[in-house]
C-alpha atoms as a PDB file:
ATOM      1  CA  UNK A   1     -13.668 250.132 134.270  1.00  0.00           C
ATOM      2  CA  UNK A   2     -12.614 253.246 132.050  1.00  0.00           C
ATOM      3  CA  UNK A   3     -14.081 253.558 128.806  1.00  0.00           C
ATOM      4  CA  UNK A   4     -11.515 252.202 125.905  1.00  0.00           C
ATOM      5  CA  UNK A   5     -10.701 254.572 123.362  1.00  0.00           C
ATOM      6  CA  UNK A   6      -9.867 254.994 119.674  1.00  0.00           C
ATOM      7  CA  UNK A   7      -6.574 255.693 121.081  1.00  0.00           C
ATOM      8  CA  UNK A   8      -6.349 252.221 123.033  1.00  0.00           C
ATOM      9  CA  UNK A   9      -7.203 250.355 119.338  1.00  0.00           C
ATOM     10  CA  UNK A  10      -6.060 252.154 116.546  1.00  0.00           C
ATOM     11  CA  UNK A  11      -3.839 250.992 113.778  1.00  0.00           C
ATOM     12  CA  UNK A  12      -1.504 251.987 111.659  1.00  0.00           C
ATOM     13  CA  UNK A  13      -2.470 254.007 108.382  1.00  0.00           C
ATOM     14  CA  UNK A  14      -1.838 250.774 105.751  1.00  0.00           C
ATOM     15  CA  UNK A  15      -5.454 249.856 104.309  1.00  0.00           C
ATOM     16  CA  UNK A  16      -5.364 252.438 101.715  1.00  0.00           C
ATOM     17  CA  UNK A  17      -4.561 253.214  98.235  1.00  0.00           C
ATOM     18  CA  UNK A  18      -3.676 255.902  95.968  1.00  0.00           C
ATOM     19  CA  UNK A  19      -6.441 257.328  93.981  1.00  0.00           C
ATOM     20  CA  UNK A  20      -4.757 256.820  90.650  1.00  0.00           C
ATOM     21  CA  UNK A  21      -4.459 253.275  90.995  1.00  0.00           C
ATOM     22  CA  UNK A  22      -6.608 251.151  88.802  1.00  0.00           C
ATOM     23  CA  UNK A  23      -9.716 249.586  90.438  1.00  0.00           C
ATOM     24  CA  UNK A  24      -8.164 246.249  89.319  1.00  0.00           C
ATOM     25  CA  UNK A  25      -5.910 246.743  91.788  1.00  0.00           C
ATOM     26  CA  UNK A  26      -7.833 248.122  94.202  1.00  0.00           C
ATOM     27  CA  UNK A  27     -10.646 244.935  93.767  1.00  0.00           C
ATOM     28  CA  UNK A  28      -7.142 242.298  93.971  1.00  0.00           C
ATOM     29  CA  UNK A  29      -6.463 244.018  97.705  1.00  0.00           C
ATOM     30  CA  UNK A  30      -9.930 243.412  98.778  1.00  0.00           C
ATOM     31  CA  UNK A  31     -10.327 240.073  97.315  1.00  0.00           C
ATOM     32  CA  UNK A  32      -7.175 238.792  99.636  1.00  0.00           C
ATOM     33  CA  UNK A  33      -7.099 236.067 102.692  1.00  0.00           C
ATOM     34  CA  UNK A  34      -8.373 239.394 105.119  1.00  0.00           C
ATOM     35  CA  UNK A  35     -11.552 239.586 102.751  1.00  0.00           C
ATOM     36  CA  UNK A  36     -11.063 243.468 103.154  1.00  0.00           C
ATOM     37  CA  UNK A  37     -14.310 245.555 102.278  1.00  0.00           C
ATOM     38  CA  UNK A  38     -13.166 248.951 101.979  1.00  0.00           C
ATOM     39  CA  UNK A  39      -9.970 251.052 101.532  1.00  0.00           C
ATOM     40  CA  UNK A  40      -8.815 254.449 102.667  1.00  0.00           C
ATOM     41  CA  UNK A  41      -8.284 256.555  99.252  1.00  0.00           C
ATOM     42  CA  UNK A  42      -5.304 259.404  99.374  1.00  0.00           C
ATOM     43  CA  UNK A  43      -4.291 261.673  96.877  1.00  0.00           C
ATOM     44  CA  UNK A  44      -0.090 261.535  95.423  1.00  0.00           C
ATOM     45  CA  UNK A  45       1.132 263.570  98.784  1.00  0.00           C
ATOM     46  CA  UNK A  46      -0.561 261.346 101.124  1.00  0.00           C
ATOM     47  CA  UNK A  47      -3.776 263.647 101.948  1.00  0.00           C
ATOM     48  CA  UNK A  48      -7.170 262.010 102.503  1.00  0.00           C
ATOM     49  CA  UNK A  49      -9.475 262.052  99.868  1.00  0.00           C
ATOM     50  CA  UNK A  50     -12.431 259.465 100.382  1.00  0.00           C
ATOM     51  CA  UNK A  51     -12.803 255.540 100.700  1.00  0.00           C
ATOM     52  CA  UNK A  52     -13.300 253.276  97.957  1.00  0.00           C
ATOM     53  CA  UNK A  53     -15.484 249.937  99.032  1.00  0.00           C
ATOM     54  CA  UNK A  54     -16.233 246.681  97.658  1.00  0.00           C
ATOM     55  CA  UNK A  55     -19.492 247.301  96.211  1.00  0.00           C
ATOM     56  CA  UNK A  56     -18.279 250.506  94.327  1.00  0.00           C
ATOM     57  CA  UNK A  57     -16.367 248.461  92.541  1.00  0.00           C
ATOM     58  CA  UNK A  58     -18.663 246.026  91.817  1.00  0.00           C
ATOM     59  CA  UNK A  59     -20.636 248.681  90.349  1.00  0.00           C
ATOM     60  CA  UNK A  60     -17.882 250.740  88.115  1.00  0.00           C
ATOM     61  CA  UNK A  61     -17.940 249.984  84.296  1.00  0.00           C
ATOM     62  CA  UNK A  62     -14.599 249.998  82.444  1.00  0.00           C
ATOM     63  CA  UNK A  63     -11.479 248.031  83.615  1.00  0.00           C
ATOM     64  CA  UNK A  64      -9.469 251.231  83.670  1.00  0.00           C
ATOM     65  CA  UNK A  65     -11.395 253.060  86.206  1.00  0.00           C
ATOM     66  CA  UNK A  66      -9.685 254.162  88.535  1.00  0.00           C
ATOM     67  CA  UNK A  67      -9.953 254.386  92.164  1.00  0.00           C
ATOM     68  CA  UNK A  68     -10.668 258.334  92.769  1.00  0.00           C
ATOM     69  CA  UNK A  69     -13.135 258.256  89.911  1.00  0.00           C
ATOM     70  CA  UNK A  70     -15.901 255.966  92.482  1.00  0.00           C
ATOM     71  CA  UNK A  71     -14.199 257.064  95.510  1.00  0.00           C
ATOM     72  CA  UNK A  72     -17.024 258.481  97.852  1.00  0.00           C
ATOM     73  CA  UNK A  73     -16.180 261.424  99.790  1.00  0.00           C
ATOM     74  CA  UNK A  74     -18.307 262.062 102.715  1.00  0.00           C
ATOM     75  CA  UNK A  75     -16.399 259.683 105.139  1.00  0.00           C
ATOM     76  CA  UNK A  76     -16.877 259.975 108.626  1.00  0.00           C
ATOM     77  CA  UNK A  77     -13.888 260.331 110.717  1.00  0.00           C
ATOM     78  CA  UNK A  78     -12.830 259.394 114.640  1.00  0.00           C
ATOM     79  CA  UNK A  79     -10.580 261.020 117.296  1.00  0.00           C
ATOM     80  CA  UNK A  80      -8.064 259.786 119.029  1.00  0.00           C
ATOM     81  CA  UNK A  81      -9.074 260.364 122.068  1.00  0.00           C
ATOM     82  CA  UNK A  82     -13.205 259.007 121.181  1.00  0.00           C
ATOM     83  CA  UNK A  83     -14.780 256.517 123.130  1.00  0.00           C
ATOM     84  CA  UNK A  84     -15.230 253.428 121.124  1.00  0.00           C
ATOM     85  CA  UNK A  85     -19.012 253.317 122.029  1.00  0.00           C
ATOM     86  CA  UNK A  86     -19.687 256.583 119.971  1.00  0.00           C
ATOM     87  CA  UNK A  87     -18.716 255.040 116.482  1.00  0.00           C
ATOM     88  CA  UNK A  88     -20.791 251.968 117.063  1.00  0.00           C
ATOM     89  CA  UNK A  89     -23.460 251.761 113.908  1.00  0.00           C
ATOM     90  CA  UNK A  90     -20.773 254.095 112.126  1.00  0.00           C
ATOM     91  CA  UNK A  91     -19.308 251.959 109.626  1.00  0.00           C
ATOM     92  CA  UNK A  92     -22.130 249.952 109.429  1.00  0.00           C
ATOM     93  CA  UNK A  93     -24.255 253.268 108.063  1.00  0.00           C
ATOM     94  CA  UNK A  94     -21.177 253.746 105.464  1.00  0.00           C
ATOM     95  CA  UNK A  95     -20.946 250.176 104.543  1.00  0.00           C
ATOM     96  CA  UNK A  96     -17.239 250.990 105.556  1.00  0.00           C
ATOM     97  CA  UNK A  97     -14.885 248.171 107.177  1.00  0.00           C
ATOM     98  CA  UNK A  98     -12.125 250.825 108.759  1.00  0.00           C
ATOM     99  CA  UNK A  99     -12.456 254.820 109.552  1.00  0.00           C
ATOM    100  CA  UNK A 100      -9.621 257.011 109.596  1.00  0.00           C
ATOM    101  CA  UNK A 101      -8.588 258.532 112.798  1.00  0.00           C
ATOM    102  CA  UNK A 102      -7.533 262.243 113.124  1.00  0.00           C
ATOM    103  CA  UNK A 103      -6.227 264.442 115.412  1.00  0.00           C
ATOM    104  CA  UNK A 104      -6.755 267.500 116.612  1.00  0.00           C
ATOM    105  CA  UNK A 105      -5.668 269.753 113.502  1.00  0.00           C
ATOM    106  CA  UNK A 106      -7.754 266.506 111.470  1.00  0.00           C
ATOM    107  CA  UNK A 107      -4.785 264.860 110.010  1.00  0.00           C
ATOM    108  CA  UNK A 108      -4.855 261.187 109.630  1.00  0.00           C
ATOM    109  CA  UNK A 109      -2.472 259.801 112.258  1.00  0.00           C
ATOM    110  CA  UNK A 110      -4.038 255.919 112.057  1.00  0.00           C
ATOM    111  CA  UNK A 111      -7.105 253.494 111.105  1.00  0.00           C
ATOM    112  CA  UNK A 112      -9.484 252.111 113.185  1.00  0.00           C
ATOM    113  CA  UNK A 113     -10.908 249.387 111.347  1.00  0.00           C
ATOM    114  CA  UNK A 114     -14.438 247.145 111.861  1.00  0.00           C
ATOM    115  CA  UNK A 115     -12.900 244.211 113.765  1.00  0.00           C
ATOM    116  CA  UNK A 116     -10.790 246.172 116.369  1.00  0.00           C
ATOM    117  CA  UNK A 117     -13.951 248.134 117.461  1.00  0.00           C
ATOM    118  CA  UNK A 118     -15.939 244.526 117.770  1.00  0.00           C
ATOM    119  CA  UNK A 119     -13.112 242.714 119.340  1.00  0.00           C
ATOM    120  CA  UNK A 120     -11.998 245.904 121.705  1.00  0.00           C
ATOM    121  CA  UNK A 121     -16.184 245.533 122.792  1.00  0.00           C
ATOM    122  CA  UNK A 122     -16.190 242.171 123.412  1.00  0.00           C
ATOM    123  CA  UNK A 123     -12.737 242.398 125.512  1.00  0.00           C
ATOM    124  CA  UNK A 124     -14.079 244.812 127.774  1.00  0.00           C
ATOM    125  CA  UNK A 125     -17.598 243.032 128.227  1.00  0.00           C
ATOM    126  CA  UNK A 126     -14.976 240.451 129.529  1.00  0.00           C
ATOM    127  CA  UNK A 127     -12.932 242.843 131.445  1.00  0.00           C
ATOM    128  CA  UNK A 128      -9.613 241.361 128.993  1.00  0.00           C
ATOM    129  CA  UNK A 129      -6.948 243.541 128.149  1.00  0.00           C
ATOM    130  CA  UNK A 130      -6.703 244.823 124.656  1.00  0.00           C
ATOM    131  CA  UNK A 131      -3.402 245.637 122.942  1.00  0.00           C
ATOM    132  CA  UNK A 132      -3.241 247.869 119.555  1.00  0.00           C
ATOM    133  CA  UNK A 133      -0.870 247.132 116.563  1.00  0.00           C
ATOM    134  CA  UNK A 134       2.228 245.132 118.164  1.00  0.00           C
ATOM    135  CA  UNK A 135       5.571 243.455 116.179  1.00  0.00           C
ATOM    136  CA  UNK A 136       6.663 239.928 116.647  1.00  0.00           C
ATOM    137  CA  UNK A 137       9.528 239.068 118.831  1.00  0.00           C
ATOM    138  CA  UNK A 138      13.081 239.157 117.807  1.00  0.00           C
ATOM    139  CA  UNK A 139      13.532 235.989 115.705  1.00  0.00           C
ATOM    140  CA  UNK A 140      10.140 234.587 115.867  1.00  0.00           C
ATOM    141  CA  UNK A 141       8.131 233.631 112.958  1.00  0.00           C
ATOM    142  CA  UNK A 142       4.460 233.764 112.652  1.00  0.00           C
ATOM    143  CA  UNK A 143       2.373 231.422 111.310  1.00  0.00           C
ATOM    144  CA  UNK A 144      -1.160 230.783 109.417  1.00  0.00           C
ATOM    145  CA  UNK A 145      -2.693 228.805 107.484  1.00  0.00           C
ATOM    146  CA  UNK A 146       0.318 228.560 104.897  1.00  0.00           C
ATOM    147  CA  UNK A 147       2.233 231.525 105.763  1.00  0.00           C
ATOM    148  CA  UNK A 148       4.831 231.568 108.021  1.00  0.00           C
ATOM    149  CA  UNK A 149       7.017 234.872 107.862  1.00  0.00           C
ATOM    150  CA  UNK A 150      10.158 235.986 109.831  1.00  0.00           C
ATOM    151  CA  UNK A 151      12.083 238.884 109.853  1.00  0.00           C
ATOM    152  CA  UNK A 152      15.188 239.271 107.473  1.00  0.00           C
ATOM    153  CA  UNK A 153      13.631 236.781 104.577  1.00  0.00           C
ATOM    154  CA  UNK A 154      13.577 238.491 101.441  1.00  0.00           C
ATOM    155  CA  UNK A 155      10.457 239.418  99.419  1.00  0.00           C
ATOM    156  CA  UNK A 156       9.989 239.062  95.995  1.00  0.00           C
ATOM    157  CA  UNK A 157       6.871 240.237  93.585  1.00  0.00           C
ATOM    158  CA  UNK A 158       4.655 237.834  91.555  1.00  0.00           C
ATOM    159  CA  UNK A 159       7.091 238.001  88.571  1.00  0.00           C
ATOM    160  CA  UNK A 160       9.821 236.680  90.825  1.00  0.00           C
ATOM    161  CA  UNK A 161      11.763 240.329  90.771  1.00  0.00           C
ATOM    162  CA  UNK A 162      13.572 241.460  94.599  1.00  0.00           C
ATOM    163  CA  UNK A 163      11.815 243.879  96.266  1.00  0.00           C
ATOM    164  CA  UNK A 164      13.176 243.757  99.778  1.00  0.00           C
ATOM    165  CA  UNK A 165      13.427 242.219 102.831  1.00  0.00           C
ATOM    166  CA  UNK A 166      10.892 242.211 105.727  1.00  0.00           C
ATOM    167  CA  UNK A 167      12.019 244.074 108.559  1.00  0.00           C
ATOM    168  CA  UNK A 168       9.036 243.434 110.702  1.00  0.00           C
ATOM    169  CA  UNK A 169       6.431 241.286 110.933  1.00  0.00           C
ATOM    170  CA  UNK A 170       3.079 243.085 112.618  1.00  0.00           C
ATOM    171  CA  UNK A 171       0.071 241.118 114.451  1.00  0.00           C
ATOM    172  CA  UNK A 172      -3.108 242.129 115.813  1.00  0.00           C
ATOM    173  CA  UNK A 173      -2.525 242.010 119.425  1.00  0.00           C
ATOM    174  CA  UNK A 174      -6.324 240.873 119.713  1.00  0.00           C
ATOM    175  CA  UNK A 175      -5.538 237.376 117.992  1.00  0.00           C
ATOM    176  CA  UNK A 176      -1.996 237.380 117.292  1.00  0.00           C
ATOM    177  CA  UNK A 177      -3.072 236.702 113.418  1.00  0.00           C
ATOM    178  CA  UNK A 178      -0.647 238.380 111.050  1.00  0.00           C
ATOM    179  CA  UNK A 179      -1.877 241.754 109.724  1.00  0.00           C
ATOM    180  CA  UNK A 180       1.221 243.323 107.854  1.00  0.00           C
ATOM    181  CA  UNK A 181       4.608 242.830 106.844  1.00  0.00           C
ATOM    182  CA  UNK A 182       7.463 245.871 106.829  1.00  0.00           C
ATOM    183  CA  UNK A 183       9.492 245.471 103.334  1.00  0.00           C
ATOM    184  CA  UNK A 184      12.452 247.546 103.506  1.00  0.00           C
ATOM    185  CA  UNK A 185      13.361 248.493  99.709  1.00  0.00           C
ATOM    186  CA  UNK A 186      16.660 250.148  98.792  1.00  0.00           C
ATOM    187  CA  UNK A 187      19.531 250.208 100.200  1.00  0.00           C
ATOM    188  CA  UNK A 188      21.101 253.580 101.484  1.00  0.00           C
ATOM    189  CA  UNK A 189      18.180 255.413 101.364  1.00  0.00           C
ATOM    190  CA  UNK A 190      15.367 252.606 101.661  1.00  0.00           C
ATOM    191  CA  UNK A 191      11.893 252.851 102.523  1.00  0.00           C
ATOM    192  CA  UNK A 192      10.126 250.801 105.194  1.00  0.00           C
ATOM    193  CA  UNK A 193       6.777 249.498 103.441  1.00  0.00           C
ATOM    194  CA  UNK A 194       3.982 248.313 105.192  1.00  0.00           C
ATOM    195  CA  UNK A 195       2.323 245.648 102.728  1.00  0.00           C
ATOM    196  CA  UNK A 196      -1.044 244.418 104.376  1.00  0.00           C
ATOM    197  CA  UNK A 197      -0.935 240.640 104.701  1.00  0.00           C
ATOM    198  CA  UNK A 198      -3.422 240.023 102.488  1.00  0.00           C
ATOM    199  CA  UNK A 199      -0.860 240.516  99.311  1.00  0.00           C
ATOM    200  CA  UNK A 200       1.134 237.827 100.757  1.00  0.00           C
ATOM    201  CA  UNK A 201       0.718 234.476  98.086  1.00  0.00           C
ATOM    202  CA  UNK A 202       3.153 232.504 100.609  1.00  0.00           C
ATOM    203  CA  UNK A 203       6.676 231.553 101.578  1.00  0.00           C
ATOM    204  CA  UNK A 204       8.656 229.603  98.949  1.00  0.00           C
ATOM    205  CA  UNK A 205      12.509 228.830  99.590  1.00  0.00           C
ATOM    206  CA  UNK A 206      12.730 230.906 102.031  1.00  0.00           C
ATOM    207  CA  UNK A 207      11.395 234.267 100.354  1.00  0.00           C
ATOM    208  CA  UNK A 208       8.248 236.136 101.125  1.00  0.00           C
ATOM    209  CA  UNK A 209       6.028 236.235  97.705  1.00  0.00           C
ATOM    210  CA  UNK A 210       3.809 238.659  97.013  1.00  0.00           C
ATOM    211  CA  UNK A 211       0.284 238.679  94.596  1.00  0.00           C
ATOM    212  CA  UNK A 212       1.592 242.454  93.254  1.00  0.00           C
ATOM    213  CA  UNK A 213       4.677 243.857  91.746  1.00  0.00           C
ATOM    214  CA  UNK A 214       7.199 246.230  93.004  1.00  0.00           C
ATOM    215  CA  UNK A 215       5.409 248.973  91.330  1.00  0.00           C
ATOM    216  CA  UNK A 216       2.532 248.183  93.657  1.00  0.00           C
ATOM    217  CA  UNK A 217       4.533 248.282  96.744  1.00  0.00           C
ATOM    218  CA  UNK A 218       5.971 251.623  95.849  1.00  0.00           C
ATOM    219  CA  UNK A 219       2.386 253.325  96.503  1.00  0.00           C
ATOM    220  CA  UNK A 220       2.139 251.751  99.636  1.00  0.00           C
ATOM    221  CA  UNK A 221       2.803 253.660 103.260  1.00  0.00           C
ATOM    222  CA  UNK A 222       6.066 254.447 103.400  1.00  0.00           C
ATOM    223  CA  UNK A 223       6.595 254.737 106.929  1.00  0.00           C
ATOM    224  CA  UNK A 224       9.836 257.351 107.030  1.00  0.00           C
ATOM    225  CA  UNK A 225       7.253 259.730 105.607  1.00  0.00           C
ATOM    226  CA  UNK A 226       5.315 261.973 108.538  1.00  0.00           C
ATOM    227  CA  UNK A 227       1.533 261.887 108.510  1.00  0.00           C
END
């Protein structure tokens, strides 16, 4: 059977955050329903700077820290076109839950995170097939434990204001648990926004809600913009 690689996993660039944000914020992302340990950190045009992980900010003093100021920056990286069994130990050595995944000229086309290099390892130990990132159907919901999201609701922040709509709803193709939602904002020249499902509080009258405001969502991917 042929090796898997990065390639065959990889997500999406999502898990990350700007490094002027606040580590309040950054601390509210990890402490969500995906219990996420560590984020990607970019600067204000997108570039990788460094990760920022749970225990950094465990560590910081000061509420208004912010992210870049603890961000570590000797973060180990993976090609596309790696096989999966040279990261194993990787992330584990960095105490880091997702690597970022370059290409050739070393930008940042993707993540791999922690759980789709144990769960690609245990599919092909059982000679399963393994799918990366995929959407949901046309039409159909998806559901967990008290969130069930479908495309064309609207989403609204935690003070109630509109944000968008969700124009996609993204699952890991390993599970089929809900990993992201894509918020379109605007309306002539919107942005597609991939908010990680952890910042999902529910679904009340028919309306995504969200645990941050649409300030929040602004800094997250937008995914018009090129790697």
């Amino acid at each position: 059977m042929e090796a898997l690689t990065v390639r065959d996993v990889m997500q999406p660039l999502t898990e990350f955050i700007d490094e002027n944000q606040s580590i309040a914020v950054a601390r509210q992302r990890m402490q969500g329903v995906e219990a996420i340990r560590s984020l990607l950190v970019t600067d204000a045009s997108g570039q990788l700077v460094g990760a920022v992980r749970y225990t950094d900010i465990n560590q910081a003093e000061g509420a208004g820290t912010t992210v870049g100021e603890i961000a570590i920056s000797d973060v180990p990286v993976a090609r596309a076109n790696q096989p999966l069994h040279e990261l194993v130990g990787v992330m584990t050595a960095h105490n880091l839950d997702r690597l970022p995944v370059v290409d050739e000229q070393g930008v940042v086309i993707g993540e791999l995170p922690r759980a789709m290099l144990s769960g690609s390892e245990h599919a092909a130990e059982s000679g399963a097939g393994i799918r990366s990132l995929v959407s949901a159907t046309e039409g159909a919901g998806l559901t967990r434990p008290e969130i069930a999201v479908e495309r064309g609701m609207g989403v609204v922040g935690q003070g109630g204001e509109t944000i968008g709509t969700v124009k996609e709803v993204m699952v890991d193709g390993l599970n089929n648990g809900l990993t992201h939602i894509i918020v379109h904002t605007g309306w002539v020249f919107g942005k597609d926004h991939a908010v990680p499902a952890d910042l999902i509080d529910g679904v009340q009258d028919g309306k995504v809600r969200l645990k941050v405001g649409k300030d929040e969502v602004a800094v997250l991917p937008d995914l018009h913009t090129p790697a």
